[in-house]
Protein backbone atom coordinates (compact mmCIF):
# COMPACT_ATOMS: atom_id res chain seq x y z
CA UNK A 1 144.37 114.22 69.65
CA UNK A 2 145.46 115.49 72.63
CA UNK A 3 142.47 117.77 73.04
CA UNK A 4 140.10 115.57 71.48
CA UNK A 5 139.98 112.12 73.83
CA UNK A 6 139.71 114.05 76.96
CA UNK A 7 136.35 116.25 75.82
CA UNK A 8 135.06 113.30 74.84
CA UNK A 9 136.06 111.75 78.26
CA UNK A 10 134.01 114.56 79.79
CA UNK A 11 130.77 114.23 77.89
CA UNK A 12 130.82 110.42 78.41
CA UNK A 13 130.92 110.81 82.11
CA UNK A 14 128.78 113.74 82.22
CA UNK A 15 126.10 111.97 80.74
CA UNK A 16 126.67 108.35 82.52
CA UNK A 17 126.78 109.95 85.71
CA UNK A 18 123.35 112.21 84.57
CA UNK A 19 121.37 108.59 83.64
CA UNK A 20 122.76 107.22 86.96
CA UNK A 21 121.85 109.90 88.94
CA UNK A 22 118.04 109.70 87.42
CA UNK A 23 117.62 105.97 88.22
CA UNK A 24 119.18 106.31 91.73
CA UNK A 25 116.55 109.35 92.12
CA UNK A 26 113.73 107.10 90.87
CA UNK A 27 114.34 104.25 92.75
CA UNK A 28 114.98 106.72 96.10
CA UNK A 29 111.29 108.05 95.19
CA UNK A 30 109.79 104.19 94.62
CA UNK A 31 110.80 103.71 98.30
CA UNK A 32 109.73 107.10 99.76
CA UNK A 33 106.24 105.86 98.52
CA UNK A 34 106.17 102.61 100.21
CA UNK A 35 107.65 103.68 103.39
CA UNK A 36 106.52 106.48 105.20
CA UNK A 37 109.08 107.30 108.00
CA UNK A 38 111.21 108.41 104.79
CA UNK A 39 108.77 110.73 103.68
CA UNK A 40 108.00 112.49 107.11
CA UNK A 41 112.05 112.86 106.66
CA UNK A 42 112.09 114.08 103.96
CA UNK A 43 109.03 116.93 104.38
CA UNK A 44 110.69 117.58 107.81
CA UNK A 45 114.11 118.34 106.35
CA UNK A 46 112.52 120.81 104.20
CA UNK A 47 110.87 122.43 106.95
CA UNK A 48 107.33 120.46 107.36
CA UNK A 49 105.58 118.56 109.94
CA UNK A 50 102.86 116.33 108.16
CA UNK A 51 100.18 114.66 109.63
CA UNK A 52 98.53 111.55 108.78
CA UNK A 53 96.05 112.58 106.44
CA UNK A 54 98.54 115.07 104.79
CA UNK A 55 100.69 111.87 104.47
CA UNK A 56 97.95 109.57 103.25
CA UNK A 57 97.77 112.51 100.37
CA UNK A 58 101.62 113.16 99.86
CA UNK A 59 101.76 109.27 99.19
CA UNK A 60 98.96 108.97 96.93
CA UNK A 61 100.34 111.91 94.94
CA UNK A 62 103.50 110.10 94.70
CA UNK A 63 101.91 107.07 93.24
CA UNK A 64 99.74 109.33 90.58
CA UNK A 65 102.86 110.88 89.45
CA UNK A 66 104.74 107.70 88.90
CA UNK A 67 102.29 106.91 85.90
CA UNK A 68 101.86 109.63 84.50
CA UNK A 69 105.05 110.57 82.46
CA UNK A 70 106.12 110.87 79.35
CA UNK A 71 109.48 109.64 77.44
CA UNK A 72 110.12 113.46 77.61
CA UNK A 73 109.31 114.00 80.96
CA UNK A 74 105.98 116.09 80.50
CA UNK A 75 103.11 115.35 82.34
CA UNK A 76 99.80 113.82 80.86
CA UNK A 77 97.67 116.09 82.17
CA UNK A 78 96.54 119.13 80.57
C-alpha cells in the first residue's frame, strides 16, 4: 500500500497537469489569432520577421486549423 497510493498519485497528476497544459495551449493560440503583436512575437522568437501579408496568412491559417480537428487530434484533410 505503500507503493501503490503514490503511483497512482503520479499518474493522476501526470495526466491533470497534461489536460491543463492542452487547454492553457489552446486558449494561448485563440489569442495569438486575434491579436497580432503576439504572433509577430512569437515568429520573431523563433527566428522570423513577418510582414503584413505573411501575417494576414499566418492568421488565417490559424483560424482554418482551429476547425478542423478531430477528437483524436488528426486533421480533416486528406
Amino acid at each position: 500500500m505503500d507503493i501503490v497510493i503514490p503511483i497512482i498519485t503520479l499518474i493522476v497528476g501526470l495526466v491533470g497537469g497534461f489536460f491543463i497544459g492542452v487547454v492553457y495551449l489552446r486558449k494561448q493560440l485563440t489569442k495569438m489569432q486575434n491579436d497580432p503583436q503576439m504572433l509577430q512575437k512569437m515568429a520573431q522568437q523563433m527566428g522570423y520577421n513577418l510582414n503584413g501579408k505573411q501575417m494576414q496568412r499566418a492568421q488565417q491559417m490559424m483560424k482554418n486549423q482551429g476547425g478542423k480537428v478531430n477528437q483524436a487530434g488528426k486533421s480533416k484533410r486528406k
